[in-house]
Protein backbone atom coordinates (compact mmCIF):
# COMPACT_ATOMS: atom_id res chain seq x y z
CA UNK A 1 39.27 -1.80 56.43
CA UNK A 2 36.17 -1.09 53.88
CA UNK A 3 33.65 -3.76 53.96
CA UNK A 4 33.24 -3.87 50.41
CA UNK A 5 36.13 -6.35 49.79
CA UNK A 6 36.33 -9.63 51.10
CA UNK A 7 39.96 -9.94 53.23
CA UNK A 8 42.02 -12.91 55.18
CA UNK A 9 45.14 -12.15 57.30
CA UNK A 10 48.03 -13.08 55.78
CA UNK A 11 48.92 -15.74 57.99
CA UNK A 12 45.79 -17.51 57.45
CA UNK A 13 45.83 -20.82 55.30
CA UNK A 14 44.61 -20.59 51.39
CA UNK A 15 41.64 -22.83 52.17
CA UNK A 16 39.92 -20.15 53.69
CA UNK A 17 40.53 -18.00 50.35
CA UNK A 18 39.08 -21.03 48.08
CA UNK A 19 36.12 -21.21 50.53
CA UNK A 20 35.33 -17.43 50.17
CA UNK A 21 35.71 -17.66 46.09
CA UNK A 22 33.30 -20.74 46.46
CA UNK A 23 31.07 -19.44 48.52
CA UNK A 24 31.13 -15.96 47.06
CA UNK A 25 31.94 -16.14 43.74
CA UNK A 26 34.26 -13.53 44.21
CA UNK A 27 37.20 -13.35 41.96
CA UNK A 28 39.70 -10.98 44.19
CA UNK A 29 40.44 -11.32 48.28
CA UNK A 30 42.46 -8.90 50.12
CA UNK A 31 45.57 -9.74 52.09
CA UNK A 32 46.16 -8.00 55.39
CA UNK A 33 49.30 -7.91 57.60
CA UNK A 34 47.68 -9.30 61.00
CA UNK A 35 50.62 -7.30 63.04
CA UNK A 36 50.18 -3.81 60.84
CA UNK A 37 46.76 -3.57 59.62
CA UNK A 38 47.99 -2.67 56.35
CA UNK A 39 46.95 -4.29 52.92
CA UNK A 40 50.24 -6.49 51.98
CA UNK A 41 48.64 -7.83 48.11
CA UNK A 42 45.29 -9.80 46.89
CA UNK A 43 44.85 -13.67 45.22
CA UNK A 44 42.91 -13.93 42.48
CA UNK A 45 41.35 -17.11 41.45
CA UNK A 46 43.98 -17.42 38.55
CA UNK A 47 47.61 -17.02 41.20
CA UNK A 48 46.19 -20.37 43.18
CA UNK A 49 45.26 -22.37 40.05
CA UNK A 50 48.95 -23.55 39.65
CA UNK A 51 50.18 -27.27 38.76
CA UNK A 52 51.40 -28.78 42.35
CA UNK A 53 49.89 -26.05 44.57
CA UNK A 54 48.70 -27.78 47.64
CA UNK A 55 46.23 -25.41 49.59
CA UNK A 56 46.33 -26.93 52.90
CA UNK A 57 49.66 -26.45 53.31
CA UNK A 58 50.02 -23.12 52.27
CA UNK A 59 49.43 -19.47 54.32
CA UNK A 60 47.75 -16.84 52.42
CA UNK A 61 50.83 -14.50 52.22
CA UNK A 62 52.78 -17.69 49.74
CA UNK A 63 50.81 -16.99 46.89
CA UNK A 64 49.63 -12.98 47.11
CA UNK A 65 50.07 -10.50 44.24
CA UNK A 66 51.95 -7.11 45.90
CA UNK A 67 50.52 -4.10 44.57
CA UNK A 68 52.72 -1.68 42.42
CA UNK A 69 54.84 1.13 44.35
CA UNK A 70 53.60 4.60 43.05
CA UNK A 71 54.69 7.73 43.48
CA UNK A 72 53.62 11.08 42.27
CA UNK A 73 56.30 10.94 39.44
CA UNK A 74 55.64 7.09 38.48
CA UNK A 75 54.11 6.79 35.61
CA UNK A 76 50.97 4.75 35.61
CA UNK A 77 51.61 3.17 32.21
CA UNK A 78 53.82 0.52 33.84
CA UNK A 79 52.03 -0.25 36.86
CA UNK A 80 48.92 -1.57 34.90
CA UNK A 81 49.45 -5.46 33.66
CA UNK A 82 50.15 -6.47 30.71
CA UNK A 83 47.53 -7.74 28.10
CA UNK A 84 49.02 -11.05 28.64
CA UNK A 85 48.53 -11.62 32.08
């Protein structure tokens, strides 16, 4: 894994994301698979600023973004988001 981004496991809780955007100011962390290795999404500050989301009782994996499936014959038009989002 790159050092460049700032990553939890998946199965750790989302305070430890809010206390890396805090103490940071980083607006994107990783999510890793603990048992594979492998990337599994990110959280932005904007997925965990939801009415009714309680942090402390929540594991990182609840509230990740999974990254778009592409293959050589998707085309990358609609795996960018939209201008809404």
């Amino acid at each position: 894994m790159t050092e460049d981004f700032k990553w939890v496991y998946d199965d750790e809780p989302l305070t430890k994301v809010l206390g890396i955007f805090t103490e940071t100011g980083e607006d994107v962390v990783v999510v890793v698979d603990r048992g594979s290795g492998q990337m599994v999404g990110v959280i932005n500050k904007k997925l965990i600023i939801k009415p009714r989301l309680n942090p402390t009782n929540l594991l990182a994996r609840t509230v990740i973004q999974k990254p778009p499936r592409i293959t050589p014959d998707t085309c990358l038009l609609y795996t960018s988001p939209s201008p809404r989002d």
